[in-house]
C-alpha atoms as a PDB file:
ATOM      1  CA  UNK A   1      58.518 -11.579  75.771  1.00  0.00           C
ATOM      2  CA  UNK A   2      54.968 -12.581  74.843  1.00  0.00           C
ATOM      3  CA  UNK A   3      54.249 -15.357  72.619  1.00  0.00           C
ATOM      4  CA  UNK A   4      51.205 -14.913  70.322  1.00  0.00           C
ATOM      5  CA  UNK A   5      49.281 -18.719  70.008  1.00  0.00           C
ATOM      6  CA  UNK A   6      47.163 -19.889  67.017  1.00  0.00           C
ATOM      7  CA  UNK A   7      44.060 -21.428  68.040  1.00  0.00           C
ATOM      8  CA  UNK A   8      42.732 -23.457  65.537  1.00  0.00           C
ATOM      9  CA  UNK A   9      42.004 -22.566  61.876  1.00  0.00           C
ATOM     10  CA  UNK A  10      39.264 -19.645  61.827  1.00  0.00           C
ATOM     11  CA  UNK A  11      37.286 -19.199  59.254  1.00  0.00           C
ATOM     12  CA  UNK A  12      36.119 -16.768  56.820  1.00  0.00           C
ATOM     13  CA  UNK A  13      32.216 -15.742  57.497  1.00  0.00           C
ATOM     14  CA  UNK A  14      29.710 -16.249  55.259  1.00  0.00           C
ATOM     15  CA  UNK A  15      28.606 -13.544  52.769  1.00  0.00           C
ATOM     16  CA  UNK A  16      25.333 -11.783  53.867  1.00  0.00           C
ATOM     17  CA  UNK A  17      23.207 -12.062  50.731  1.00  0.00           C
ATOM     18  CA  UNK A  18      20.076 -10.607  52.415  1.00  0.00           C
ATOM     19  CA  UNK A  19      21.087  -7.181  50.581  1.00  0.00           C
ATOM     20  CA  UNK A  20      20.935  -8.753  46.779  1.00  0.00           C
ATOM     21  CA  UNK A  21      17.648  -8.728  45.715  1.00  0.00           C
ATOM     22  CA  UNK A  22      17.649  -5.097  46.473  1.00  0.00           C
ATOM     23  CA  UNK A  23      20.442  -4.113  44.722  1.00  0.00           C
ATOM     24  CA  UNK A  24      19.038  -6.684  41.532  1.00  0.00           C
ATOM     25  CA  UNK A  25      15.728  -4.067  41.563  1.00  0.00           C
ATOM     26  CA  UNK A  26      17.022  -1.230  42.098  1.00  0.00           C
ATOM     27  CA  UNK A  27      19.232  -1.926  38.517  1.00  0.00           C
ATOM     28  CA  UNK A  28      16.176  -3.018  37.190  1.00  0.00           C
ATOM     29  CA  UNK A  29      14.087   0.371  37.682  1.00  0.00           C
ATOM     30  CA  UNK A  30      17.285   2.054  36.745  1.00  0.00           C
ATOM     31  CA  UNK A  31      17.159   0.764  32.906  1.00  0.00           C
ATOM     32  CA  UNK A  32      13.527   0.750  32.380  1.00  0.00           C
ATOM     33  CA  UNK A  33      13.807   4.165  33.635  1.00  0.00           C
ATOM     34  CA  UNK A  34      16.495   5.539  31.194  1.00  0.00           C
ATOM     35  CA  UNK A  35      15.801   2.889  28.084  1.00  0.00           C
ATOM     36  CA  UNK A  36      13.612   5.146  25.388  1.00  0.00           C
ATOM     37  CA  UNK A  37      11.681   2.566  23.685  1.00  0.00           C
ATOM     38  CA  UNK A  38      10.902   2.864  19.618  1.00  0.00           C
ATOM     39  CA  UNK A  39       7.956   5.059  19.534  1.00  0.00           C
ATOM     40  CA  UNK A  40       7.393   4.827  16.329  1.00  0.00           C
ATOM     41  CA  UNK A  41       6.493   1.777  13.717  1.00  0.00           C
ATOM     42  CA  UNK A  42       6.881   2.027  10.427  1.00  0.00           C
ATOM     43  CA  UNK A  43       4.352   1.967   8.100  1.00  0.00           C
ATOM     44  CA  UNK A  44       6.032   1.724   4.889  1.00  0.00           C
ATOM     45  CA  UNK A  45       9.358  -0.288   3.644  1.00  0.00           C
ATOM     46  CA  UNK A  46      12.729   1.535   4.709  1.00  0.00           C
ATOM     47  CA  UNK A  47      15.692   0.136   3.154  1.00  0.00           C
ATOM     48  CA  UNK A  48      18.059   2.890   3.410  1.00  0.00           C
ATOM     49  CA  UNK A  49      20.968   3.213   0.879  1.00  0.00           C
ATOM     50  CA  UNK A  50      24.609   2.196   1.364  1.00  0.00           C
ATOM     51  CA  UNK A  51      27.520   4.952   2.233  1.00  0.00           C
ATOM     52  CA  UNK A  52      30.333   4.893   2.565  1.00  0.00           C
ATOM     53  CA  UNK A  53      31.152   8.128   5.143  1.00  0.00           C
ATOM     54  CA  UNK A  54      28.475   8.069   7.598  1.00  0.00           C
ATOM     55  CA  UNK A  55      28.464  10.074  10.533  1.00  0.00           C
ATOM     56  CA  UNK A  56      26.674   9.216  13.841  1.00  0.00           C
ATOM     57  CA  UNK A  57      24.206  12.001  14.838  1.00  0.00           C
ATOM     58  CA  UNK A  58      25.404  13.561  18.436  1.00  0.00           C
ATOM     59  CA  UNK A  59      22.427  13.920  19.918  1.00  0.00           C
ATOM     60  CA  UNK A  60      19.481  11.802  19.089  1.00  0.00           C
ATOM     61  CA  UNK A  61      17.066  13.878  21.269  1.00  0.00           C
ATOM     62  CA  UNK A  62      17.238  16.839  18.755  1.00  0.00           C
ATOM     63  CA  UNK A  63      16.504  14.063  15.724  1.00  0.00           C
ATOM     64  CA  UNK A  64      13.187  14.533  13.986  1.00  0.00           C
ATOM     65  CA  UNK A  65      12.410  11.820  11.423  1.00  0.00           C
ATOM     66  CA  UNK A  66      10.916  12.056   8.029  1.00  0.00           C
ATOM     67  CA  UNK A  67      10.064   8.393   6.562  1.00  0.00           C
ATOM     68  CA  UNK A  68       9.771   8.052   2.713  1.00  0.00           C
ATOM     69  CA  UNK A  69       8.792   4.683   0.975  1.00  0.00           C
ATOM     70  CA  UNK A  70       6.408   2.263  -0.593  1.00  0.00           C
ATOM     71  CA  UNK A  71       3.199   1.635   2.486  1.00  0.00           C
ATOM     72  CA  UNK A  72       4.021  -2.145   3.493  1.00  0.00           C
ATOM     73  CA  UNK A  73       1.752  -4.471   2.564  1.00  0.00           C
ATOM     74  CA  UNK A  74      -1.091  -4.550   4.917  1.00  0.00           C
ATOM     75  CA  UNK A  75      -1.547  -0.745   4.034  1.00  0.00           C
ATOM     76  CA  UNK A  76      -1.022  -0.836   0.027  1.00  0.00           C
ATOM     77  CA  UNK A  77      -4.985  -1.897  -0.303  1.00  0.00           C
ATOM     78  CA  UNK A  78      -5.579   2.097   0.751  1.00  0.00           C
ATOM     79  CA  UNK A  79      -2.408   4.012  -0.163  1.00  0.00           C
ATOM     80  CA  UNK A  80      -1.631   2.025  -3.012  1.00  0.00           C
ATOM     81  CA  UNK A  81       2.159   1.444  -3.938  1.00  0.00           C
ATOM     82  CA  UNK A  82       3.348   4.644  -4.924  1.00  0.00           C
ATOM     83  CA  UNK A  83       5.985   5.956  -2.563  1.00  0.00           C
ATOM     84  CA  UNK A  84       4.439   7.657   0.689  1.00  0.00           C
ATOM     85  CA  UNK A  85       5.775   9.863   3.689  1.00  0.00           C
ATOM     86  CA  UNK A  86       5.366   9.012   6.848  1.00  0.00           C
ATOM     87  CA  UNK A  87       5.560  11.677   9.816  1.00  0.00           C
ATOM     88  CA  UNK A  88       5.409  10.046  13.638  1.00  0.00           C
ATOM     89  CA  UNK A  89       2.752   7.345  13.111  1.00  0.00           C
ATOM     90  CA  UNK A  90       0.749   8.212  10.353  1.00  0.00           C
ATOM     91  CA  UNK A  91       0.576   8.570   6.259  1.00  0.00           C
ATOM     92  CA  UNK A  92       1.119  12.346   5.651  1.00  0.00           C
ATOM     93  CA  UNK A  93       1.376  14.636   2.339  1.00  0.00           C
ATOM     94  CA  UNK A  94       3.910  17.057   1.589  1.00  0.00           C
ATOM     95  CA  UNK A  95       1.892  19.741   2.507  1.00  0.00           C
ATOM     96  CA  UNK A  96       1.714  18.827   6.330  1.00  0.00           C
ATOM     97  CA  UNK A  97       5.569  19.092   6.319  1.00  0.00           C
ATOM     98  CA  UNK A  98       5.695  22.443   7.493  1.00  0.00           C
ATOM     99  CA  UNK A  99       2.586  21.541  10.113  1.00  0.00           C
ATOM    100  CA  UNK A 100       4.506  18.666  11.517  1.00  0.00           C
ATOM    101  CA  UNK A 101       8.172  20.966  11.808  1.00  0.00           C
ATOM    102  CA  UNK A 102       6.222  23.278  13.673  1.00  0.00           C
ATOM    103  CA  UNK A 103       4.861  20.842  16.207  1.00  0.00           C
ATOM    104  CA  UNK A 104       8.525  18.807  16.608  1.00  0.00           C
ATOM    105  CA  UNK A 105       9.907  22.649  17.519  1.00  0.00           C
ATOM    106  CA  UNK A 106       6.937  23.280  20.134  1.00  0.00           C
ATOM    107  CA  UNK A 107       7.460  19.977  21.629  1.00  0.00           C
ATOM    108  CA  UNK A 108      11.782  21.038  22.231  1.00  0.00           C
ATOM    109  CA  UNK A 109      13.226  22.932  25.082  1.00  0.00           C
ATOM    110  CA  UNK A 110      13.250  26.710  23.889  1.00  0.00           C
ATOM    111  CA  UNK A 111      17.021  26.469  23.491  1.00  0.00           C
ATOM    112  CA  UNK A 112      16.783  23.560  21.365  1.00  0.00           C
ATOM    113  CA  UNK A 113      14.239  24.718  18.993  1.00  0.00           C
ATOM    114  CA  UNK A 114      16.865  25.930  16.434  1.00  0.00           C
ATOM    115  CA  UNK A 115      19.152  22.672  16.446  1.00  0.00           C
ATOM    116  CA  UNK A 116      16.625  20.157  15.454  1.00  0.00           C
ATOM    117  CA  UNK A 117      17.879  17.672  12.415  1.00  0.00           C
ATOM    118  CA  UNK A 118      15.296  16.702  10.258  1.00  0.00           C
ATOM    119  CA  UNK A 119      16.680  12.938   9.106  1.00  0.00           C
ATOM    120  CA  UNK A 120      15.408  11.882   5.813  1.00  0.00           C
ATOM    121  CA  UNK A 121      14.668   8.066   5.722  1.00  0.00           C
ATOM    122  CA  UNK A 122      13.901   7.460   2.197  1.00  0.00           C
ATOM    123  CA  UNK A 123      13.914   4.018   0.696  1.00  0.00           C
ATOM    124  CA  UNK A 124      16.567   3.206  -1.753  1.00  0.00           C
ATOM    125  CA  UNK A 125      14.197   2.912  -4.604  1.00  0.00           C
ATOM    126  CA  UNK A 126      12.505   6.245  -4.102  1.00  0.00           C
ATOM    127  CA  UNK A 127      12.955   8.815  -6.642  1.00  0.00           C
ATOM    128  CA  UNK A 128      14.497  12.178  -5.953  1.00  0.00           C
ATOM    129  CA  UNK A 129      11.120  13.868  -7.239  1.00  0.00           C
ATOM    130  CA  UNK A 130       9.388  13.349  -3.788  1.00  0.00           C
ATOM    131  CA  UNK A 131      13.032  14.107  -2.000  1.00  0.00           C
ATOM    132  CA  UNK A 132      13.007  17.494  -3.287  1.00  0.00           C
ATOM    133  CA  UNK A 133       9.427  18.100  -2.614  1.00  0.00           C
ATOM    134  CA  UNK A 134      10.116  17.417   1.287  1.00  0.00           C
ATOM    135  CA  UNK A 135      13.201  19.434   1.095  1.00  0.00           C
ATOM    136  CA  UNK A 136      11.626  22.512  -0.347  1.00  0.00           C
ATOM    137  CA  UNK A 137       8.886  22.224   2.057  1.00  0.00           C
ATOM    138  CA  UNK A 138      11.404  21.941   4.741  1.00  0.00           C
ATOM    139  CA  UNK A 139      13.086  25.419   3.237  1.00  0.00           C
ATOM    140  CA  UNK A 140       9.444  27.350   3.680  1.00  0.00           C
ATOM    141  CA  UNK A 141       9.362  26.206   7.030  1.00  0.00           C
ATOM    142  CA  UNK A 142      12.889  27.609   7.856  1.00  0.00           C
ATOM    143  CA  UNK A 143      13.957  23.932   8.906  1.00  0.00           C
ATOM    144  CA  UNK A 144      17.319  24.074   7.060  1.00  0.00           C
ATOM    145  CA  UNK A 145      19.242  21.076   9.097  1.00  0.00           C
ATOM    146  CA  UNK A 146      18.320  17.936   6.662  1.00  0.00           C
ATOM    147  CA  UNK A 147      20.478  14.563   7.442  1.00  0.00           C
ATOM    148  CA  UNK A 148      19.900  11.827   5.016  1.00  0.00           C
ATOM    149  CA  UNK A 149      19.927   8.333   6.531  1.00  0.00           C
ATOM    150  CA  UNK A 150      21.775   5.446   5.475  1.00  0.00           C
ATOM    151  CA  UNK A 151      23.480   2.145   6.194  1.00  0.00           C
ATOM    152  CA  UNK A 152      27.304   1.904   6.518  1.00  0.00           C
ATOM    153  CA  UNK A 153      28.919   0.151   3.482  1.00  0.00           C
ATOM    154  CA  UNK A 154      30.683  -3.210   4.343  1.00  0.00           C
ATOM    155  CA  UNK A 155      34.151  -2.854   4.400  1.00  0.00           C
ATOM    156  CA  UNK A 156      36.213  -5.331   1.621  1.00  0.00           C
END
């Protein structure tokens, strides 16, 4: 019968790392390719109130937001203090509501026109006069989905 000899200790060979800085850029392009970026800065103050049920919004692609609040502070010398709505980038009145629902729903896919969310992002020490204004404005423009956004109460 045949005898099998060990020769020595072998040893393991060396990982080839020539691949690695391909694979490190190829991750790379994959996140700046599918991280959205905040494409909108906000001109006036947004602290949102405190609920206690909140509910995460499913799909953030068929979110349009509506930003109510005081202008911040490098804008208060030409808006003034009084609470202001803010559509995309820019100051807007109530009357461009409708204008601005009609543009969100040109700029979906044709099957997602009818679920867009309109998210109301009203500062905490806005008054409901201005609320209701945006929400009948949203009514004329047959924009019935309204979501209002808040922060998730600390649990005791």
């Amino acid at each position: 019968m045949a005898t099998f000899k060990r020769e020595g200790k072998k040893e393991v060979p060396s990982l080839s790392t020539s691949s690695l800085p391909d694979i490190v850029f190829m991750l790379l392009f994959f996140f700046m390719v599918t991280t959205t970026m905040r494409d909108v800065s906000l001109l006036v103050a947004n602290t949102m109130p405190q609920a206690s049920e909140t509910v995460k919004l499913e799909k953030k692609s068929l979110v349009s937001n509506i930003y109510v609040g005081k202008p911040n502070d490098q804008f208060q010398a030409a808006y003034g203090t009084e609470p202001r709505i803010q559509l995309n980038d820019k100051f807007a009145s109530v009357e461009e509501i409708q204008a601005f629902v009609a543009s969100e729903r040109e700029a979906r896919k044709e099957e997602d026109r009818n679920s867009i969310t309109n998210n109301l992002k009203v500062d905490r020490r806005v008054t409901m006069g201005i609320v209701t204004d945006i929400k009948q404005e949203l009514r004329k423009a047959n924009s019935l989905r309204v979501n209002y956004g808040s922060v998730k109460r600390p649990t005791r």
